[in-house]
Protein backbone atom coordinates (compact mmCIF):
# COMPACT_ATOMS: atom_id res chain seq x y z
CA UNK A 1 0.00 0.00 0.00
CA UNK A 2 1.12 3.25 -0.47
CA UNK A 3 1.36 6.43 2.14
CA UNK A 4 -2.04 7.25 1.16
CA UNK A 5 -3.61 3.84 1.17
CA UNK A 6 -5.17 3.88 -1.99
CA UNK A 7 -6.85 1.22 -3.85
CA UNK A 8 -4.90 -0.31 -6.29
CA UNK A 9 -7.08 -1.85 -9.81
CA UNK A 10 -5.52 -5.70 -10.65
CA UNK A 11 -4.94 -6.06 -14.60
CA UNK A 12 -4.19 -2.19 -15.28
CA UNK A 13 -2.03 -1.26 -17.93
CA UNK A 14 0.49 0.91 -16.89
CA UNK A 15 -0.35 5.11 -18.12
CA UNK A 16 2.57 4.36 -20.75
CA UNK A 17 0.94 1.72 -22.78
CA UNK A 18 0.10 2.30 -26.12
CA UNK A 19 -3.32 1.35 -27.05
CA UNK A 20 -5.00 1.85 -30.28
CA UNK A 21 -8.06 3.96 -28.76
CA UNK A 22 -8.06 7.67 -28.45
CA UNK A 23 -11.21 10.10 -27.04
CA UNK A 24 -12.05 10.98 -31.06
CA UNK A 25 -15.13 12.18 -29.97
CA UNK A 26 -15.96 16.20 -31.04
CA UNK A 27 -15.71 18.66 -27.83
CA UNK A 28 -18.77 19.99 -26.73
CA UNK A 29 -19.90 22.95 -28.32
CA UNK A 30 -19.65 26.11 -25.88
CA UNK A 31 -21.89 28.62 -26.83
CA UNK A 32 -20.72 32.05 -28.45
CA UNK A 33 -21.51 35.80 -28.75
CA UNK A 34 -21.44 38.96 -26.09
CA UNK A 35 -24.19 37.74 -24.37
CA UNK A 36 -25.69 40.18 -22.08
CA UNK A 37 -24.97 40.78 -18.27
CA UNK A 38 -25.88 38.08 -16.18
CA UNK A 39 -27.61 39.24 -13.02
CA UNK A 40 -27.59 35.95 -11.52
CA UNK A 41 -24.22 34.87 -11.28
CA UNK A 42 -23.74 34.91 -8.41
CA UNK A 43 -26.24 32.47 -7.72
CA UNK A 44 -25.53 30.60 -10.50
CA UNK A 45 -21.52 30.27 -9.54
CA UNK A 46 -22.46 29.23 -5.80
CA UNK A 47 -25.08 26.27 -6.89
CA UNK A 48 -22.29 24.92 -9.47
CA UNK A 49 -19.51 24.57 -7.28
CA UNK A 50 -20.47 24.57 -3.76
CA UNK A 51 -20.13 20.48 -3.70
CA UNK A 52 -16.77 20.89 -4.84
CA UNK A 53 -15.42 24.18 -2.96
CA UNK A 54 -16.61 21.91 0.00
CA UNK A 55 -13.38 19.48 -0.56
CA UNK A 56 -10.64 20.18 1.02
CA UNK A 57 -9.09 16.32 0.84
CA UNK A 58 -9.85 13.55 -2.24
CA UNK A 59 -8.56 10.12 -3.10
CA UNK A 60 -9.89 8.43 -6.80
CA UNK A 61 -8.43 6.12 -9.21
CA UNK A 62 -8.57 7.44 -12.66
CA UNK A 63 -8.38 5.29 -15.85
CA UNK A 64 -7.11 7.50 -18.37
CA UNK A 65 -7.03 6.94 -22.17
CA UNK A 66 -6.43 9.22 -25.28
CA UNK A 67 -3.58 10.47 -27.14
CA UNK A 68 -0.07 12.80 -25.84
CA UNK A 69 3.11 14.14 -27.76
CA UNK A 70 1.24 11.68 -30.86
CA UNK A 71 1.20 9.11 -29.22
CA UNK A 72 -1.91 6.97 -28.13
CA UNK A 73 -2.28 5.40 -24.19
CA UNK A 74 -4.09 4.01 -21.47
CA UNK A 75 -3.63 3.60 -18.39
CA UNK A 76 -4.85 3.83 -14.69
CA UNK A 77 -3.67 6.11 -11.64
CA UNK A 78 -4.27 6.55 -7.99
CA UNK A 79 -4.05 10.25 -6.85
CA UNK A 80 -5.01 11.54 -3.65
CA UNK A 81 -4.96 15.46 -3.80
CA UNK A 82 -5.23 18.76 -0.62
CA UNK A 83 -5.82 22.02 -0.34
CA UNK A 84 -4.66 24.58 -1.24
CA UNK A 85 -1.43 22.39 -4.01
CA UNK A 86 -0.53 19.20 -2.67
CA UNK A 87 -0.68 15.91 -4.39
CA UNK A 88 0.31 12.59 -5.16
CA UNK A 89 -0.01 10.32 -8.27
CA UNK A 90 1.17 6.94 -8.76
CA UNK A 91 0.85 5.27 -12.14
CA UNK A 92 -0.42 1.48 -11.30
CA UNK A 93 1.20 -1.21 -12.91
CA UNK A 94 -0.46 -5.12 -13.23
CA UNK A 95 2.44 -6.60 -11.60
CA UNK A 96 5.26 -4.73 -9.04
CA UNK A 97 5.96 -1.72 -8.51
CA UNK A 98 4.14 1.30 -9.63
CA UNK A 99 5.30 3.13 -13.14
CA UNK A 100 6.05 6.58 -11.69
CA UNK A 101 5.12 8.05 -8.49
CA UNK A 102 4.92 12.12 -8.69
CA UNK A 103 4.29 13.97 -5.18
CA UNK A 104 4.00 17.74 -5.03
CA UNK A 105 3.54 20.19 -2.28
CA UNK A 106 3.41 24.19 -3.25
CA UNK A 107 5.48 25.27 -5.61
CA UNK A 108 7.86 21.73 -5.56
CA UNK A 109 7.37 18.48 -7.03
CA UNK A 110 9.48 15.21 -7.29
CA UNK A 111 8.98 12.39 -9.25
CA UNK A 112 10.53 8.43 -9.06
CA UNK A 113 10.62 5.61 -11.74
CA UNK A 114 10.71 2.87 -9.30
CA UNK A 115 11.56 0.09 -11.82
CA UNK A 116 14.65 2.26 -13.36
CA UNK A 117 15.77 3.73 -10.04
CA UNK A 118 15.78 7.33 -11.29
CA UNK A 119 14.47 9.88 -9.31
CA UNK A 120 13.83 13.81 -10.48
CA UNK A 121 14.26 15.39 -6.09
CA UNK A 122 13.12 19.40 -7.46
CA UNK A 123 11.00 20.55 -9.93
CA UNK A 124 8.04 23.14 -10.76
CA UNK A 125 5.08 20.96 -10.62
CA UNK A 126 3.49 21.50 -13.37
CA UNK A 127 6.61 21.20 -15.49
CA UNK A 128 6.77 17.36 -13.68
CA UNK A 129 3.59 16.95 -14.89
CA UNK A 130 3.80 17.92 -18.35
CA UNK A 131 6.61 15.62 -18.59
CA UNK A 132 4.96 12.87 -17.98
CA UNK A 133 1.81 13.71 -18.82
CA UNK A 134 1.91 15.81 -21.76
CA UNK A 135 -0.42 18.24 -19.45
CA UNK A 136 1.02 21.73 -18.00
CA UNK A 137 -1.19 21.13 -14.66
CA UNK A 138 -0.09 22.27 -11.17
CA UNK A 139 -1.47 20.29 -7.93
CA UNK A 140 -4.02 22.82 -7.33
CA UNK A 141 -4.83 22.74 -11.01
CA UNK A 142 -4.91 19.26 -11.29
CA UNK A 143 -7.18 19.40 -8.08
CA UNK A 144 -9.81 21.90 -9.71
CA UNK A 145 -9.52 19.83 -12.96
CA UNK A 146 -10.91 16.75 -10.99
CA UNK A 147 -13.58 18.44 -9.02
CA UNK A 148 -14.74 20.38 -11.96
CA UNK A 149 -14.27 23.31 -9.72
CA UNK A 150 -13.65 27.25 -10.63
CA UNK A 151 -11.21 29.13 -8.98
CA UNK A 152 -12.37 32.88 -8.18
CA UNK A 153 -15.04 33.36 -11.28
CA UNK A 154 -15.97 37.13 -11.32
CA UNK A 155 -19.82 37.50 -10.89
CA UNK A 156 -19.57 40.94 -11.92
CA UNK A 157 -18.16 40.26 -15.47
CA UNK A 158 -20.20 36.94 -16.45
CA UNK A 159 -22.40 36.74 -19.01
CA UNK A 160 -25.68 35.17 -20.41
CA UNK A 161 -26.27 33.70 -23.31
CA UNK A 162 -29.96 32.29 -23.47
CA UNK A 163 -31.45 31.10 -21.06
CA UNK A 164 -29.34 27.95 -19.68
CA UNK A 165 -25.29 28.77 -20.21
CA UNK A 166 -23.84 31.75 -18.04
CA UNK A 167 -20.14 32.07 -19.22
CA UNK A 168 -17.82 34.02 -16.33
CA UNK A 169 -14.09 34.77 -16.54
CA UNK A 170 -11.78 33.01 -14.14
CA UNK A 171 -8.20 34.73 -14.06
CA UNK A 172 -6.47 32.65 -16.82
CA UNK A 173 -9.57 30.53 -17.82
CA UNK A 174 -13.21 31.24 -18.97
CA UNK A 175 -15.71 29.09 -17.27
CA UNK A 176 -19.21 27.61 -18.43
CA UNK A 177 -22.02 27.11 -16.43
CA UNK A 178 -25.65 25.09 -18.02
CA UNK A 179 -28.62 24.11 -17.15
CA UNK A 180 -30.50 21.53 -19.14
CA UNK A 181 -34.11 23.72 -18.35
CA UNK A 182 -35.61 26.33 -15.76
CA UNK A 183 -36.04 23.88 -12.96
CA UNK A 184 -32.86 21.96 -13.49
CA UNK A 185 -29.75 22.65 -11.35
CA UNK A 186 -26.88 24.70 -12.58
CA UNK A 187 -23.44 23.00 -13.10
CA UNK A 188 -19.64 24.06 -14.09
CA UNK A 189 -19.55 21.99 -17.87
CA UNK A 190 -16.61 23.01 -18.96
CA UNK A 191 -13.16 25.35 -18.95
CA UNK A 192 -11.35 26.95 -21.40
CA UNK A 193 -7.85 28.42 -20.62
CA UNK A 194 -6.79 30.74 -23.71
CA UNK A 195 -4.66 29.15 -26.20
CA UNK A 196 -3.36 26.03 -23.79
CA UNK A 197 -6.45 23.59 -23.18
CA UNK A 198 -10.34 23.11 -22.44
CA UNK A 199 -11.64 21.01 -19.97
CA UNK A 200 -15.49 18.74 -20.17
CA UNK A 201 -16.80 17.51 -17.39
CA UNK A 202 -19.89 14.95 -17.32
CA UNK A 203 -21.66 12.15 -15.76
CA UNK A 204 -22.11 14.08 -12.04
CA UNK A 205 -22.41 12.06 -9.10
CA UNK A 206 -23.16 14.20 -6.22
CA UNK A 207 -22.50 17.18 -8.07
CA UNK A 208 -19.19 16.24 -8.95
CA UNK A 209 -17.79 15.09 -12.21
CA UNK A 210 -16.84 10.93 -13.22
CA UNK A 211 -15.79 12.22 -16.63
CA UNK A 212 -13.42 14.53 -17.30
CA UNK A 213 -12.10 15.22 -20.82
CA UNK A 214 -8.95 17.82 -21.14
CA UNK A 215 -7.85 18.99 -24.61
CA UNK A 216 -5.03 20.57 -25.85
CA UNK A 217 -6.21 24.09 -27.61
CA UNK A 218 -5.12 24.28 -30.93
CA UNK A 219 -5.42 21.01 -30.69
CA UNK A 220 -2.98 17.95 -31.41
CA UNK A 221 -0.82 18.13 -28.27
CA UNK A 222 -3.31 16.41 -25.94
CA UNK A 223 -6.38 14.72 -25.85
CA UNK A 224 -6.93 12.68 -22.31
CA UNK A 225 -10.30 11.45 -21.02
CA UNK A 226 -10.37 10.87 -17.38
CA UNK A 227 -12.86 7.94 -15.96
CA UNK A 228 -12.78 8.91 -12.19
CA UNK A 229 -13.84 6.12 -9.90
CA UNK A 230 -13.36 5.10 -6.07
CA UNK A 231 -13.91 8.57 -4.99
CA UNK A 232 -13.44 9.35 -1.45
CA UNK A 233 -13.69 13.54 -0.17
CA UNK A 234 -12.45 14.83 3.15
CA UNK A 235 -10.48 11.73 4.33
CA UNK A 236 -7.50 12.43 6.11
CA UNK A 237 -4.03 12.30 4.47
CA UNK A 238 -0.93 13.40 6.23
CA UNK A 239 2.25 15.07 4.95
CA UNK A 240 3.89 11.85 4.27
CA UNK A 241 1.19 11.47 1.95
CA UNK A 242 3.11 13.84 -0.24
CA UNK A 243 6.47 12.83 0.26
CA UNK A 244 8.72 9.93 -1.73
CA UNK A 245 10.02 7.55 0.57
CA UNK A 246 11.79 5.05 -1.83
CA UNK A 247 14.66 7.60 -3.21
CA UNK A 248 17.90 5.91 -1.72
CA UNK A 249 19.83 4.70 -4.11
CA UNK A 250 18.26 5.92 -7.04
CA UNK A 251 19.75 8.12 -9.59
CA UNK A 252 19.01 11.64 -10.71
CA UNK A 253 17.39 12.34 -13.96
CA UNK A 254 16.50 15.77 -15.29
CA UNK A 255 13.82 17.31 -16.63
CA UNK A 256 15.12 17.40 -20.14
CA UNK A 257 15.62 13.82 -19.52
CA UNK A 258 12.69 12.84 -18.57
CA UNK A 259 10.86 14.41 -21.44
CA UNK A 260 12.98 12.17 -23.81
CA UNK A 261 12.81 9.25 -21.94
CA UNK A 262 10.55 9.48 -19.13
CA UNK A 263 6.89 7.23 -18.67
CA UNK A 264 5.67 8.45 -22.17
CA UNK A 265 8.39 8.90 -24.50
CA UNK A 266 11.09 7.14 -26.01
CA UNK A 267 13.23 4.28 -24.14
């Protein structure tokens, strides 16, 4: 078990597999035009995310398949993730030991290849990521990307556009908000962050997202859907939750390095 005592899926593929499926499937299509000033956005931004502003804590497994740097995979993680940028991902393997295990707290991250014995001790988190991932995410990114949740959308600045999508601005990102009629609750479908990558997310269970679908914008760099399962909010995980404990004896490897040769690219 690891420090966070997550569940671990028998028979799945380690996230570097190549597969021959991919999402394919068109993105949603987010409605455009001014709009005109929403006066309830407010209300509309509290009913969307107040399940998931109410996390502070969450463990999941997440099978992930789609296509990276042109390359296809699939794959399953266990993350367990804390307010306000911690987190920990471990990329399970069907036999032994895991395929990567990432850990970041703040502004830090390290990442091990267990098998190879390589270790990367300091990096910017979302620079880890993207190295293994193909996706520029921090923790607290990764965090709202897995909660469907908005960061600080400005009430004062959102729009309407008909009666069920209210669009707001987010710092970096534009988020959407929909309703499927009058008497239906409101919910966060989807974020856009200018020219990097828009984020779906469907198939709410408790207000909270099991699909999560993130897209490189233009697109061709990225294209991941997330199936989130074994969710648990608010359980309790220490700091050693976020910490590698298996780095003696293990050798560096850089950044660079890892791009070339890390979990997703070239042996």
């Amino acid at each position: 078990m690891t420090a966070l005592g997550l569940r671990r899926a028998k028979g799945a593929s380690v996230l570097a597999a190549l597969v021959s499926a991919s999402c394919g499937a068109p993105l949603m299509k987010l409605p455009a035009g001014p709009g005109t000033p929403a006066s309830d956005a407010s209300a509309v931004i509290a009913q969307a995310t107040s399940a998931c502003r109410a996390i502070n804590t969450i463990t999941l497994e997440m099978s992930v398949h789609g296509s990276t740097g042109g390359r296809r995979l699939r794959g399953r993680l266990t993350a367990g993730l804390a307010r306000p940028s911690s987190a920990r991902l471990e990329a399970v393997a069907p036999f032994g030991q895991p395929g990567f295990m990432f850990v970041a707290n703040g502004g830090d991250a390290s990442l091990l290849l267990p098998r190879d014995r390589r270790v990367l001790e300091h990096g910017k988190p979302a620079d880890v990521l993207e190295a293994v991932s193909g996706v520029p995410l921090d923790a607290a990114g990764l965090r709202s990307l897995v909660t469907g949740c908005a960061n600080t959308p400005d009430a004062s600045d959102a729009v309407a556009i008909g009666d069920n999508w209210r669009v707001a601005p987010d710092d970096a990102d534009n988020v959407y908000f929909r309703r499927d009629s009058a008497s239906s609750s409101w919910r966060l479908v989807a974020t856009a962050r200018r020219a990097q990558w828009r984020a779906e997310y469907s198939m709410f269970d408790n207000n909270l997202p099991r699909v999560v679908r993130i897209a490189s914008q233009p697109p061709g760099q990225f294209d991941l859907q997330l199936d989130l399962s074994q969710v648990e909010v608010n359980v309790p995980l220490g700091p050693e939750a976020f910490t590698l404990q298996q780095t003696a004896g293990a050798d560096p490897i850089s950044l660079d390095e890892l791009r070339r040769s890390g979990p997703l690219g070239e042996k």
